[in-house]
PDBML (XML) file of the C-alpha atoms, coordinates in Angstrom:
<?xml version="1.0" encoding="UTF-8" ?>
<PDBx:datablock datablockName="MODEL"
   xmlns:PDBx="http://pdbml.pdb.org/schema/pdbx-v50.xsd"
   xmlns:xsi="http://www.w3.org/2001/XMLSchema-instance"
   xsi:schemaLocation="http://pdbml.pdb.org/schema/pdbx-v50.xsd pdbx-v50.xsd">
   <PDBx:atom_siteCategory>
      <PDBx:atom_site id="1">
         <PDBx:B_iso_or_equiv>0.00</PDBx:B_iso_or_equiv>
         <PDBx:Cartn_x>147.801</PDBx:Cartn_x>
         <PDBx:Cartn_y>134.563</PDBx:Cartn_y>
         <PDBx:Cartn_z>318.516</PDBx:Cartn_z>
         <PDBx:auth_asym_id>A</PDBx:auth_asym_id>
         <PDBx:auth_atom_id>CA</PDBx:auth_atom_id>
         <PDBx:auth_comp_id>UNK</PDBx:auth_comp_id>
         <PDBx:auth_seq_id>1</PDBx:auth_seq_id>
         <PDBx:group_PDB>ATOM</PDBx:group_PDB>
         <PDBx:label_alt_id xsi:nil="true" />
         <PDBx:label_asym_id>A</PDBx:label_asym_id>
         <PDBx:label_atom_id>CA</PDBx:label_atom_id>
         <PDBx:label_comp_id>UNK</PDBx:label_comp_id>
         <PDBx:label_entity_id>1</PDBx:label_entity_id>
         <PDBx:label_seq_id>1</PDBx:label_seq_id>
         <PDBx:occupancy>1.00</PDBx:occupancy>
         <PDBx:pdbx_PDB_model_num>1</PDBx:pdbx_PDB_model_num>
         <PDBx:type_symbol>C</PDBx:type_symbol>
      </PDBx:atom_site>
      <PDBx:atom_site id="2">
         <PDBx:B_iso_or_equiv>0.00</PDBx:B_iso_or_equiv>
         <PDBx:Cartn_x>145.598</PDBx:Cartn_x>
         <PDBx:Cartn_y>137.492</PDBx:Cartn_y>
         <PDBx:Cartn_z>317.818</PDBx:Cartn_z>
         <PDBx:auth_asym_id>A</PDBx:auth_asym_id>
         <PDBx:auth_atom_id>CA</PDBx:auth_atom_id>
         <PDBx:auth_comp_id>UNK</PDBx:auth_comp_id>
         <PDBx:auth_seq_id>2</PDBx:auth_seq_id>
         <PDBx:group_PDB>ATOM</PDBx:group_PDB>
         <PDBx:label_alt_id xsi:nil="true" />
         <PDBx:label_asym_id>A</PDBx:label_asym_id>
         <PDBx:label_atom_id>CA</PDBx:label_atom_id>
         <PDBx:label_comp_id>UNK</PDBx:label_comp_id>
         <PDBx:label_entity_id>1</PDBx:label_entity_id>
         <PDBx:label_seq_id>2</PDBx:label_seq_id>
         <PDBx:occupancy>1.00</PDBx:occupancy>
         <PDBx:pdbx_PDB_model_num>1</PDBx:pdbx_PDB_model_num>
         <PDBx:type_symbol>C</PDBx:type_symbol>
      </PDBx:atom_site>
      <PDBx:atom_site id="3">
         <PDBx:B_iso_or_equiv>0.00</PDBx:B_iso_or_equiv>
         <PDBx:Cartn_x>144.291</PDBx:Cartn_x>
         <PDBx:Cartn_y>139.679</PDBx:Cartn_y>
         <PDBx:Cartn_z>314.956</PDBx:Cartn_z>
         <PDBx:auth_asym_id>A</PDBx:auth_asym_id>
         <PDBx:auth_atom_id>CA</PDBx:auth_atom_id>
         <PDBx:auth_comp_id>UNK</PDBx:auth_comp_id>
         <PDBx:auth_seq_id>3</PDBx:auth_seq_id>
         <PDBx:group_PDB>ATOM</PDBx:group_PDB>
         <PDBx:label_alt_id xsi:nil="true" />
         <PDBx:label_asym_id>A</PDBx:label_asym_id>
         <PDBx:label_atom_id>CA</PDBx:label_atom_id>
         <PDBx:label_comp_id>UNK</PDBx:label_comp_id>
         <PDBx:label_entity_id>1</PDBx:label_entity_id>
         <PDBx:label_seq_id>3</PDBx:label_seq_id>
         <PDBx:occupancy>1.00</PDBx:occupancy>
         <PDBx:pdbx_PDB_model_num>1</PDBx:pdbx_PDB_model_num>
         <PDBx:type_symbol>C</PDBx:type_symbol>
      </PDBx:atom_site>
      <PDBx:atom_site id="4">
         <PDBx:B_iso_or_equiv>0.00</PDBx:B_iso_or_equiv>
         <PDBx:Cartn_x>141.773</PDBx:Cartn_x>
         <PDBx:Cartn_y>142.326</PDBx:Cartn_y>
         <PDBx:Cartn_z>314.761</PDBx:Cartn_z>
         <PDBx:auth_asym_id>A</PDBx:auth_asym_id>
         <PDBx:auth_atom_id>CA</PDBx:auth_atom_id>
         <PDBx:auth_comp_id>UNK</PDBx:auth_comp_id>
         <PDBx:auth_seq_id>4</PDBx:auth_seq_id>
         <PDBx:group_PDB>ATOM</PDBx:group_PDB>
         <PDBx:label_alt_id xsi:nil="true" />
         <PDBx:label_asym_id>A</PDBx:label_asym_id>
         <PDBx:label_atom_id>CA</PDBx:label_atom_id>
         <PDBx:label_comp_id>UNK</PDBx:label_comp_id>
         <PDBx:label_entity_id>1</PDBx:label_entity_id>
         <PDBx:label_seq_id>4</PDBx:label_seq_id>
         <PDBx:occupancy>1.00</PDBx:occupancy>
         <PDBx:pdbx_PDB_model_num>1</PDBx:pdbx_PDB_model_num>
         <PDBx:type_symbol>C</PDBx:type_symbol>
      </PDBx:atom_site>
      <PDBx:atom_site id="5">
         <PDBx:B_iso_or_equiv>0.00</PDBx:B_iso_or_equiv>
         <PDBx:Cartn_x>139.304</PDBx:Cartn_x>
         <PDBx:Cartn_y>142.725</PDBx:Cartn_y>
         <PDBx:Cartn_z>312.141</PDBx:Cartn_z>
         <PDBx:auth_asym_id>A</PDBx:auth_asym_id>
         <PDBx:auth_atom_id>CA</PDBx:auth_atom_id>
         <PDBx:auth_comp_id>UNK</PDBx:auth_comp_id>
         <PDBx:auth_seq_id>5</PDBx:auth_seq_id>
         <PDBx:group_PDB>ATOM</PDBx:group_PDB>
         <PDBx:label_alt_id xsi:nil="true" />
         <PDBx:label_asym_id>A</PDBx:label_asym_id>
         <PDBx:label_atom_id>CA</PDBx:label_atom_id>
         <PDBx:label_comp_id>UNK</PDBx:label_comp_id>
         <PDBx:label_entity_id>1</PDBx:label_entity_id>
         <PDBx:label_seq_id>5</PDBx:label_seq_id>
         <PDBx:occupancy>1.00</PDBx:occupancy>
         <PDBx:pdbx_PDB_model_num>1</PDBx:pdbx_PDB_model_num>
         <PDBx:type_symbol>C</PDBx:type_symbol>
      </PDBx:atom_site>
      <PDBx:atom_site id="6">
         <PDBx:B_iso_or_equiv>0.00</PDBx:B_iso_or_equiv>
         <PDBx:Cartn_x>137.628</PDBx:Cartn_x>
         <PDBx:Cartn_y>146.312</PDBx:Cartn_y>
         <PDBx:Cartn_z>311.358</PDBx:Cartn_z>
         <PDBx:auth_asym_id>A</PDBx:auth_asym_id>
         <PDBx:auth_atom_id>CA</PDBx:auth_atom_id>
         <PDBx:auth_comp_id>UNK</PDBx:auth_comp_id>
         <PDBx:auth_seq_id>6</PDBx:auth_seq_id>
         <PDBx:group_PDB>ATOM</PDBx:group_PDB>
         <PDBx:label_alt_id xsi:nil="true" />
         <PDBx:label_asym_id>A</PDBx:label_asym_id>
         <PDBx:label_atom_id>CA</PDBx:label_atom_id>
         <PDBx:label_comp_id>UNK</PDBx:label_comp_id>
         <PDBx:label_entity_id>1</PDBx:label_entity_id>
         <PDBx:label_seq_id>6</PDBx:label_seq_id>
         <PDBx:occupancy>1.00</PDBx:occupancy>
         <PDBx:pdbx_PDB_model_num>1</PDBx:pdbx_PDB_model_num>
         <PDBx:type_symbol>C</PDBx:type_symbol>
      </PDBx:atom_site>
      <PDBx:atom_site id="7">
         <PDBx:B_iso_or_equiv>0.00</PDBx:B_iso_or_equiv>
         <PDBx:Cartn_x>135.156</PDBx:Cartn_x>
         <PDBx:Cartn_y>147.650</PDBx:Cartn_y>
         <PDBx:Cartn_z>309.627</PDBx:Cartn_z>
         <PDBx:auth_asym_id>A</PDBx:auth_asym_id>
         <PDBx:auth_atom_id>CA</PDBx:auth_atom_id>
         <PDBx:auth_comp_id>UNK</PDBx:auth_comp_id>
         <PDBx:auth_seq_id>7</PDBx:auth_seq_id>
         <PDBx:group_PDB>ATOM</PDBx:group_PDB>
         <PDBx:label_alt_id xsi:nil="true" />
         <PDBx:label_asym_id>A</PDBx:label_asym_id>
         <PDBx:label_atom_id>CA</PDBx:label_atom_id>
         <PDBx:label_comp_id>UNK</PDBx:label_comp_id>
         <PDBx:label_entity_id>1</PDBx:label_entity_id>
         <PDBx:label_seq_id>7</PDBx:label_seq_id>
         <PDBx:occupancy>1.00</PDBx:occupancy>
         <PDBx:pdbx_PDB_model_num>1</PDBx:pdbx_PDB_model_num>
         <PDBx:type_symbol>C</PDBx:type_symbol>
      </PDBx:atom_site>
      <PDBx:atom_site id="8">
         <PDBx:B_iso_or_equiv>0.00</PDBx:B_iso_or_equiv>
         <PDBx:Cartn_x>134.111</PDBx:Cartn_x>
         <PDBx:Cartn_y>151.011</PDBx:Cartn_y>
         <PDBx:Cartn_z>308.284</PDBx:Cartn_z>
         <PDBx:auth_asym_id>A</PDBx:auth_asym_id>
         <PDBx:auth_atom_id>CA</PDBx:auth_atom_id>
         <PDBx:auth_comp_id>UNK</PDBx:auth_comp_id>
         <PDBx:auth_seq_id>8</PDBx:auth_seq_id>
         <PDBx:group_PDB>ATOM</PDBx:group_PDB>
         <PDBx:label_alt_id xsi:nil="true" />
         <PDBx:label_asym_id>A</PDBx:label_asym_id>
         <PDBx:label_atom_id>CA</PDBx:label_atom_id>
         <PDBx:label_comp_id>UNK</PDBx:label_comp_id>
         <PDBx:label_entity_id>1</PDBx:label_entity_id>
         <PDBx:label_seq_id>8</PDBx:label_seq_id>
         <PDBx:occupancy>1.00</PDBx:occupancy>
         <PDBx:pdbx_PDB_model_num>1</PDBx:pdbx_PDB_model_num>
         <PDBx:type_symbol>C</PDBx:type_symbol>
      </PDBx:atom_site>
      <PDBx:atom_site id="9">
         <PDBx:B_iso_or_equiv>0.00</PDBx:B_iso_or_equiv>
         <PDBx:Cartn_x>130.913</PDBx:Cartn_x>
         <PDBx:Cartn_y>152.190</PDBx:Cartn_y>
         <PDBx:Cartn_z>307.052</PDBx:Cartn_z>
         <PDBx:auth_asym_id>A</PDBx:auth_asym_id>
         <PDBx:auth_atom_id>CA</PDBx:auth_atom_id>
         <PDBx:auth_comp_id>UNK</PDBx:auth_comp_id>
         <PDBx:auth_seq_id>9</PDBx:auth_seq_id>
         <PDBx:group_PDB>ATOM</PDBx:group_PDB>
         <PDBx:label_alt_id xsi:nil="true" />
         <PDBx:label_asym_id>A</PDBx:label_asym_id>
         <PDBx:label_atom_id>CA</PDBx:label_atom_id>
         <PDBx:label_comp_id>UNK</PDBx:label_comp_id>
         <PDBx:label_entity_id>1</PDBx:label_entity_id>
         <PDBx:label_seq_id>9</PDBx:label_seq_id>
         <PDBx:occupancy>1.00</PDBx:occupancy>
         <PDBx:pdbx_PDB_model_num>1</PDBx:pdbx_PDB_model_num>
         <PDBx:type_symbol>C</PDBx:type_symbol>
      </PDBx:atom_site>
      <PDBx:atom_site id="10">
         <PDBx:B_iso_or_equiv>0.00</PDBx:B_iso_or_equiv>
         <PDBx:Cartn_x>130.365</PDBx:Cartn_x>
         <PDBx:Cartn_y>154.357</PDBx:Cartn_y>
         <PDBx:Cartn_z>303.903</PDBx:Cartn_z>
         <PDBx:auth_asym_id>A</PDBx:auth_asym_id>
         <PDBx:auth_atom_id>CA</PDBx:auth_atom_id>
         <PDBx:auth_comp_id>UNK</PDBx:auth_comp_id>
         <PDBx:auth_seq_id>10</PDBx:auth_seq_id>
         <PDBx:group_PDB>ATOM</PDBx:group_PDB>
         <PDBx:label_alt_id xsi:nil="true" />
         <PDBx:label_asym_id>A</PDBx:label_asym_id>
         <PDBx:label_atom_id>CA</PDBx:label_atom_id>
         <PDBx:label_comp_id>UNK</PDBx:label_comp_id>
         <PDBx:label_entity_id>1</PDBx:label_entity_id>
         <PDBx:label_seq_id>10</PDBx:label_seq_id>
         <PDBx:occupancy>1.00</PDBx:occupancy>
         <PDBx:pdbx_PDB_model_num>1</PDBx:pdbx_PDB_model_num>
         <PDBx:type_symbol>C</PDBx:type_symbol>
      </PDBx:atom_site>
      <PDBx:atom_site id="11">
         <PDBx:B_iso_or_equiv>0.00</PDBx:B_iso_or_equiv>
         <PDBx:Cartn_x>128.481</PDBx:Cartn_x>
         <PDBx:Cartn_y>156.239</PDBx:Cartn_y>
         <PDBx:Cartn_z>301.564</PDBx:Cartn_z>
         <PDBx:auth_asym_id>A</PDBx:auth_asym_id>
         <PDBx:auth_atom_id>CA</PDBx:auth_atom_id>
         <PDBx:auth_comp_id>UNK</PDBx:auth_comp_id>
         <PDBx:auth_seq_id>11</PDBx:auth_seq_id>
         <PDBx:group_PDB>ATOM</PDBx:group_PDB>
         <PDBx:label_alt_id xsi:nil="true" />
         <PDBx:label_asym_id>A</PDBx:label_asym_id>
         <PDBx:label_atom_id>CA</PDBx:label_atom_id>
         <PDBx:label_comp_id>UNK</PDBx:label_comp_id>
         <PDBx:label_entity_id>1</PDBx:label_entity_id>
         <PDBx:label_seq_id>11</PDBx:label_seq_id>
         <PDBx:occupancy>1.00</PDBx:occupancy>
         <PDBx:pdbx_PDB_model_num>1</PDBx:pdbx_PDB_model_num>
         <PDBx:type_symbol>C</PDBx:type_symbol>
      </PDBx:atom_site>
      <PDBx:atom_site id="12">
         <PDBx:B_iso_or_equiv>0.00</PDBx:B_iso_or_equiv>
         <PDBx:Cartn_x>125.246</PDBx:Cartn_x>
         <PDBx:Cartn_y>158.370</PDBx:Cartn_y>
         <PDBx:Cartn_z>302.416</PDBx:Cartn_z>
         <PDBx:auth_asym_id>A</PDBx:auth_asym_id>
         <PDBx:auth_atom_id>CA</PDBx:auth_atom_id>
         <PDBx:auth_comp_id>UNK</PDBx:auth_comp_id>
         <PDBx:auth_seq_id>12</PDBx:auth_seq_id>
         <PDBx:group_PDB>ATOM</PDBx:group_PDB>
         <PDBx:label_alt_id xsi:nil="true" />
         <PDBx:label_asym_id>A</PDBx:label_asym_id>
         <PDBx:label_atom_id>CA</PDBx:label_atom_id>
         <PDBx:label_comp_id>UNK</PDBx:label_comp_id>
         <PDBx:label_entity_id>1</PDBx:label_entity_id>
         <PDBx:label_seq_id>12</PDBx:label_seq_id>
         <PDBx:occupancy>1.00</PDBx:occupancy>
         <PDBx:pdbx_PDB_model_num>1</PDBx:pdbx_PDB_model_num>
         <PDBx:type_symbol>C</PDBx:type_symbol>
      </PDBx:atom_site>
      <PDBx:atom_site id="13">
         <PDBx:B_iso_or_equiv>0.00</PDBx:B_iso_or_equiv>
         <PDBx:Cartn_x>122.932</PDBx:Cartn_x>
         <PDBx:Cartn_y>157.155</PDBx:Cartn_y>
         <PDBx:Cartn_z>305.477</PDBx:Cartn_z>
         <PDBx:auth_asym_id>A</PDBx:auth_asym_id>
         <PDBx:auth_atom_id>CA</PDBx:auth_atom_id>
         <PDBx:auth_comp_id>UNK</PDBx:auth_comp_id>
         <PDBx:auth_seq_id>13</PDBx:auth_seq_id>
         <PDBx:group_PDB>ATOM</PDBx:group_PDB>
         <PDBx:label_alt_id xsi:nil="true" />
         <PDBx:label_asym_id>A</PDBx:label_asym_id>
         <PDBx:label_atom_id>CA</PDBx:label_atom_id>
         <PDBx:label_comp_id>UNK</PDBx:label_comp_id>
         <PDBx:label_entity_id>1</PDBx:label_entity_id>
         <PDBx:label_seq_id>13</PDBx:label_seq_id>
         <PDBx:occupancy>1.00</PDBx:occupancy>
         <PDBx:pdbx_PDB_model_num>1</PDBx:pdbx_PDB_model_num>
         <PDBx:type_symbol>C</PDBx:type_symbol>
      </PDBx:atom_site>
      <PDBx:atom_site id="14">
         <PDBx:B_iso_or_equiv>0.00</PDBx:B_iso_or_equiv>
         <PDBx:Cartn_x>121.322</PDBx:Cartn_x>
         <PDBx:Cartn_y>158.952</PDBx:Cartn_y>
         <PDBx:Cartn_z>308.619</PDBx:Cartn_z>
         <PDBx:auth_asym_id>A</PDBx:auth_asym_id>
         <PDBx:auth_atom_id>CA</PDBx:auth_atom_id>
         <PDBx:auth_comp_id>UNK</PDBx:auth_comp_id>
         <PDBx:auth_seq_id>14</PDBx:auth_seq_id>
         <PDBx:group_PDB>ATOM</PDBx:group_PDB>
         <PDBx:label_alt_id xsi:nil="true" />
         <PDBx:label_asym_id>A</PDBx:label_asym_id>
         <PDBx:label_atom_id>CA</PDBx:label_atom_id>
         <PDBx:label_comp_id>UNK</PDBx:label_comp_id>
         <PDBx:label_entity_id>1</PDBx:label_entity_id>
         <PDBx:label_seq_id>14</PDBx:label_seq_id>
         <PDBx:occupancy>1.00</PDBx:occupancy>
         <PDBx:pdbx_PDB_model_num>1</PDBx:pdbx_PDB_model_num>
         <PDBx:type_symbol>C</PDBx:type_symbol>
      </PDBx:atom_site>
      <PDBx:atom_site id="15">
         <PDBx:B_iso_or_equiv>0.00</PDBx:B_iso_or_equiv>
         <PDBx:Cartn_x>122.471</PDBx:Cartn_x>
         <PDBx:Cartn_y>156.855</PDBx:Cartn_y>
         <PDBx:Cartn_z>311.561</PDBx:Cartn_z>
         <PDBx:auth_asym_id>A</PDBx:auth_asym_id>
         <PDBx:auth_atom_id>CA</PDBx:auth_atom_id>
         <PDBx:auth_comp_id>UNK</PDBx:auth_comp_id>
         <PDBx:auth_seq_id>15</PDBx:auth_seq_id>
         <PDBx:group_PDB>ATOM</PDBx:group_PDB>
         <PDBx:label_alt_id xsi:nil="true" />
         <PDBx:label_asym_id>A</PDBx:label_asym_id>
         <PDBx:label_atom_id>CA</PDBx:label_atom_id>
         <PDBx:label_comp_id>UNK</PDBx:label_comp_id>
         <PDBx:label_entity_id>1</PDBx:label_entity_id>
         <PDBx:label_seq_id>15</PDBx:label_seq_id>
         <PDBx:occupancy>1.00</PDBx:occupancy>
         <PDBx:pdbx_PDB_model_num>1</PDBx:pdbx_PDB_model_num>
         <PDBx:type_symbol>C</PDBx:type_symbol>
      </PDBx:atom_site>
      <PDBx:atom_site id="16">
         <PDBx:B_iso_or_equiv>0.00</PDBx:B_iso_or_equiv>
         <PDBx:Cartn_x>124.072</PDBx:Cartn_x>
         <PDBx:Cartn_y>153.427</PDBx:Cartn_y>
         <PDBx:Cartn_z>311.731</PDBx:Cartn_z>
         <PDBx:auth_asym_id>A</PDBx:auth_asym_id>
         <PDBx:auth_atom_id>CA</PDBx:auth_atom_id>
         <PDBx:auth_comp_id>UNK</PDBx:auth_comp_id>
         <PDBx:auth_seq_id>16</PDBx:auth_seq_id>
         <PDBx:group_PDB>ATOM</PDBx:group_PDB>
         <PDBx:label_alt_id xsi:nil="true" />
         <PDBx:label_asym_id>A</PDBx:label_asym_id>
         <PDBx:label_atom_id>CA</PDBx:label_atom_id>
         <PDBx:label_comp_id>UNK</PDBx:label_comp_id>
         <PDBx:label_entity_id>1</PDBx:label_entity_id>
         <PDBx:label_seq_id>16</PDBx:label_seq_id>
         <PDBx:occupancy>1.00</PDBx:occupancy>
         <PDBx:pdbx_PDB_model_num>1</PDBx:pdbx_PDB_model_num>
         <PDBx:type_symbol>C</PDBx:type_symbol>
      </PDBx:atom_site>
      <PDBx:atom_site id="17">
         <PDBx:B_iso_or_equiv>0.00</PDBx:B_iso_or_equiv>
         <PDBx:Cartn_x>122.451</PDBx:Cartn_x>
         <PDBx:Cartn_y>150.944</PDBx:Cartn_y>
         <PDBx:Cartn_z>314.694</PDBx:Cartn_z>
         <PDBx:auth_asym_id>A</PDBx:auth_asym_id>
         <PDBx:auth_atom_id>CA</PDBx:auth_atom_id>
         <PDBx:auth_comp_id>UNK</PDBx:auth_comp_id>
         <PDBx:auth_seq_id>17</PDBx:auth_seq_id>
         <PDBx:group_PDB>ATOM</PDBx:group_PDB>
         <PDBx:label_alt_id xsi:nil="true" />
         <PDBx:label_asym_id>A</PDBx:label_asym_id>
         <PDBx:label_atom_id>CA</PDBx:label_atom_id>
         <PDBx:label_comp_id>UNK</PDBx:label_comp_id>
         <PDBx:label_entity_id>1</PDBx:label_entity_id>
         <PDBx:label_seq_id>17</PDBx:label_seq_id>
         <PDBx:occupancy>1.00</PDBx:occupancy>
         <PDBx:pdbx_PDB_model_num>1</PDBx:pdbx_PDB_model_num>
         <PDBx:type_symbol>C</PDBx:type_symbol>
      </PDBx:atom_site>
      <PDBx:atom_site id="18">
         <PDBx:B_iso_or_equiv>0.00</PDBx:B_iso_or_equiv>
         <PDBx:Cartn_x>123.692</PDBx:Cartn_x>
         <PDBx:Cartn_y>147.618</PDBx:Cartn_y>
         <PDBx:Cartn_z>315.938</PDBx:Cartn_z>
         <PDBx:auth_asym_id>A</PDBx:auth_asym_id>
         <PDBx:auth_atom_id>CA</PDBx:auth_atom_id>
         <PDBx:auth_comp_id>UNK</PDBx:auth_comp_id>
         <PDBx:auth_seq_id>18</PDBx:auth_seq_id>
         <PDBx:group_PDB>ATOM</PDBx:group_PDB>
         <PDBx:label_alt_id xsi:nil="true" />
         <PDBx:label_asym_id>A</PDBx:label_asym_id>
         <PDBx:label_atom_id>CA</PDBx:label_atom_id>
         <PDBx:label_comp_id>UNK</PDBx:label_comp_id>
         <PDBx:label_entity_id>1</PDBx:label_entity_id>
         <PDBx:label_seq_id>18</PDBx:label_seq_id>
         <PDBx:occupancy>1.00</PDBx:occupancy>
         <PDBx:pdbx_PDB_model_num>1</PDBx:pdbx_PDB_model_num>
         <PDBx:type_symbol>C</PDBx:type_symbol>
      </PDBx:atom_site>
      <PDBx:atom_site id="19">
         <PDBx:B_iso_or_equiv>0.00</PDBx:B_iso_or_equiv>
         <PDBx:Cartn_x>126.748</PDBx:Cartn_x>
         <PDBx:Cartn_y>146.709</PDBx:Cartn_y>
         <PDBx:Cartn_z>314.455</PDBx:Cartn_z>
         <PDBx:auth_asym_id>A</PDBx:auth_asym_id>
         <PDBx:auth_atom_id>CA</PDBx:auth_atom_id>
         <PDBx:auth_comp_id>UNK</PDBx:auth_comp_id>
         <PDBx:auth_seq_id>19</PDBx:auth_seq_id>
         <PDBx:group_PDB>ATOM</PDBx:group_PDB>
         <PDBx:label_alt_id xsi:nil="true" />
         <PDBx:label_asym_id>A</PDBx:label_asym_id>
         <PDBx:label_atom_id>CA</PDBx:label_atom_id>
         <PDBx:label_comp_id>UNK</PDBx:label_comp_id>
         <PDBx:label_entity_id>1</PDBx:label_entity_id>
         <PDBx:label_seq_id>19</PDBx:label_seq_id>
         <PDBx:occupancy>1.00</PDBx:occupancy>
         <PDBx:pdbx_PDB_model_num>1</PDBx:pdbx_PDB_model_num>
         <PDBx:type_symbol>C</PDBx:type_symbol>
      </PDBx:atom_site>
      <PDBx:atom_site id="20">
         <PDBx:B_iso_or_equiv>0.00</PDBx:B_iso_or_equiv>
         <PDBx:Cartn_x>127.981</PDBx:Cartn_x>
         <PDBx:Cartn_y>142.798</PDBx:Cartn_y>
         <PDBx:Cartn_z>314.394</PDBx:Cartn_z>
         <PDBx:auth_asym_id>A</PDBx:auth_asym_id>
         <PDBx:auth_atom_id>CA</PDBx:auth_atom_id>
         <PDBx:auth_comp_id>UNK</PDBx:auth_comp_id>
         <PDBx:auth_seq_id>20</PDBx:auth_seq_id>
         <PDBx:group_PDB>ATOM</PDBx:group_PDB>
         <PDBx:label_alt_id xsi:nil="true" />
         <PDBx:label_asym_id>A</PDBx:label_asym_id>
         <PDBx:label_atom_id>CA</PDBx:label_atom_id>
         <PDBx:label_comp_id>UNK</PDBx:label_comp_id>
         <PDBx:label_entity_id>1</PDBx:label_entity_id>
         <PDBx:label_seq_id>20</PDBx:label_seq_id>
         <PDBx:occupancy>1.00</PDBx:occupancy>
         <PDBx:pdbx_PDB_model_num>1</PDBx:pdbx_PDB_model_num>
         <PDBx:type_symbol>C</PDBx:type_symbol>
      </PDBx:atom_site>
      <PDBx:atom_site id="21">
         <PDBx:B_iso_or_equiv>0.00</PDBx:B_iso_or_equiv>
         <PDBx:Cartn_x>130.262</PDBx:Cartn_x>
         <PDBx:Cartn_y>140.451</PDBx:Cartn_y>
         <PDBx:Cartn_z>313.192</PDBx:Cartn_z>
         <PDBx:auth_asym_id>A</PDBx:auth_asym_id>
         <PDBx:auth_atom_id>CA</PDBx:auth_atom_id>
         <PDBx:auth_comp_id>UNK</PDBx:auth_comp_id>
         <PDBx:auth_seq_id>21</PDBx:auth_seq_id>
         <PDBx:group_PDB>ATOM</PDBx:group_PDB>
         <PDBx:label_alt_id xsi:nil="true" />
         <PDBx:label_asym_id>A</PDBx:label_asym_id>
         <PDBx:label_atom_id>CA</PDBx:label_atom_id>
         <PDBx:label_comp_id>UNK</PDBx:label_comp_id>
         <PDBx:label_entity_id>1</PDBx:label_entity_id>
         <PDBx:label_seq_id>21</PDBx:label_seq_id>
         <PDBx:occupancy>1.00</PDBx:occupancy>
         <PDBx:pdbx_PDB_model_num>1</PDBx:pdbx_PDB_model_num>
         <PDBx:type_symbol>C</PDBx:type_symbol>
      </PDBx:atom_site>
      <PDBx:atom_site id="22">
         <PDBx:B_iso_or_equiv>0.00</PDBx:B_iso_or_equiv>
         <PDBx:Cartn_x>129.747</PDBx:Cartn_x>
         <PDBx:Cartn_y>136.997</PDBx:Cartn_y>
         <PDBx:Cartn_z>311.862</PDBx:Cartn_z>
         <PDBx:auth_asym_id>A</PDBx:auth_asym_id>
         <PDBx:auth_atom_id>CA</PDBx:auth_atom_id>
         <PDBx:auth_comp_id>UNK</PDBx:auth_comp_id>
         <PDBx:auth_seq_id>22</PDBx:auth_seq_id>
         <PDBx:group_PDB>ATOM</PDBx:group_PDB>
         <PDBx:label_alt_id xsi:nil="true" />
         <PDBx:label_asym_id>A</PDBx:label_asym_id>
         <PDBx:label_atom_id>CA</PDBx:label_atom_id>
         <PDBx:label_comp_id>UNK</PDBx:label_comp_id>
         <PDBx:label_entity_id>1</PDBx:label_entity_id>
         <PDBx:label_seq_id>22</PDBx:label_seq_id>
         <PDBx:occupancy>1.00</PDBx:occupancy>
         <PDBx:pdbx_PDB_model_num>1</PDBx:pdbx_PDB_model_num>
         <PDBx:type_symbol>C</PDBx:type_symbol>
      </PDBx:atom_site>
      <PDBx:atom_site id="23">
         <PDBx:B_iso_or_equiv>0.00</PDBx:B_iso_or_equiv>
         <PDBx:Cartn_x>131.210</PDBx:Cartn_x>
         <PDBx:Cartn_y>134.109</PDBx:Cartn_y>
         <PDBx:Cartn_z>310.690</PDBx:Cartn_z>
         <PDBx:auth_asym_id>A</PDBx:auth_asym_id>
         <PDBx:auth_atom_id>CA</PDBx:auth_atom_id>
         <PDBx:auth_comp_id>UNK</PDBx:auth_comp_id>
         <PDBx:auth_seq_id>23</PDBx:auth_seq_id>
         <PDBx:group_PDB>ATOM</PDBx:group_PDB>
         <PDBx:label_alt_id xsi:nil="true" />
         <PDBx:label_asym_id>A</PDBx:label_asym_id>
         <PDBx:label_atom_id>CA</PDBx:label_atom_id>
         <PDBx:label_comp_id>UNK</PDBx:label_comp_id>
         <PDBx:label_entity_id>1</PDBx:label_entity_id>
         <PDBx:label_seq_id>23</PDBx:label_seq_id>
         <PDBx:occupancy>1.00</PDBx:occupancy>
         <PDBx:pdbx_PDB_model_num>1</PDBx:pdbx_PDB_model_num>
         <PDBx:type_symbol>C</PDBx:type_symbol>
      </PDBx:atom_site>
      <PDBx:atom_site id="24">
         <PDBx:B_iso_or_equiv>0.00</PDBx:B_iso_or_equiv>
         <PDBx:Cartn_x>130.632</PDBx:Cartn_x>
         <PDBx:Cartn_y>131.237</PDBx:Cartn_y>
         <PDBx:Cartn_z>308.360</PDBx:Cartn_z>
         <PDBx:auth_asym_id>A</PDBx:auth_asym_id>
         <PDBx:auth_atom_id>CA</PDBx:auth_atom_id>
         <PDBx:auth_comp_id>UNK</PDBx:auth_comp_id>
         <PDBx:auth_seq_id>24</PDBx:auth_seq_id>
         <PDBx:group_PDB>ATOM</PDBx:group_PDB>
         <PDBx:label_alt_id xsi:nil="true" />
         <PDBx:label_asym_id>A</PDBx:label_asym_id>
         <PDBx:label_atom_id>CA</PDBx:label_atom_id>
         <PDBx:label_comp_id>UNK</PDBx:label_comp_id>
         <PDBx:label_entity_id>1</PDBx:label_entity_id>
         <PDBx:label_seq_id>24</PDBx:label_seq_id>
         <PDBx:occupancy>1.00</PDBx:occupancy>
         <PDBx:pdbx_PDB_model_num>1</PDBx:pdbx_PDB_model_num>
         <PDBx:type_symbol>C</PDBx:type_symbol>
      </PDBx:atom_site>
      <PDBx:atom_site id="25">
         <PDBx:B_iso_or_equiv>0.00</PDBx:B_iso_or_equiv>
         <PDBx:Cartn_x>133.067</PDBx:Cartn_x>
         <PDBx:Cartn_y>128.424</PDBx:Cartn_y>
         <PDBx:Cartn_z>307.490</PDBx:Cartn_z>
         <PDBx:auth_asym_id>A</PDBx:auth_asym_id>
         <PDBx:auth_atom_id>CA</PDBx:auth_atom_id>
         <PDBx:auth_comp_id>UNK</PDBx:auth_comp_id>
         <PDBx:auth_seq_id>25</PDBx:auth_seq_id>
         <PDBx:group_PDB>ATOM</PDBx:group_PDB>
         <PDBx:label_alt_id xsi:nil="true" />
         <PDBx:label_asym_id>A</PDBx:label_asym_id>
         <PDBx:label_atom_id>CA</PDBx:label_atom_id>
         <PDBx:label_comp_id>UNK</PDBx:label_comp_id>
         <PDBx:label_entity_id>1</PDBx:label_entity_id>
         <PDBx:label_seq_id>25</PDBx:label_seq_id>
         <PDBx:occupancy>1.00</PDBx:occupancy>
         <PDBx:pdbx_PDB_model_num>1</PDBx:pdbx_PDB_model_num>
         <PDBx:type_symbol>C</PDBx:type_symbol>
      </PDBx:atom_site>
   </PDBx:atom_siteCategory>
</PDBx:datablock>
């Protein structure tokens, strides 16, 4: 099957960079 995971970004910064996902079991 599938899925997809997001994720958003928030409060006060200047510029985000490399975003990434990880795992860990």
């Amino acid at each position: 099957g599938s899925l997809r995971l997001s994720c958003v970004a928030s409060g006060s910064f200047f510029r985000i960079n490399t975003m990434g996902w990880f795992r860990q079991v």
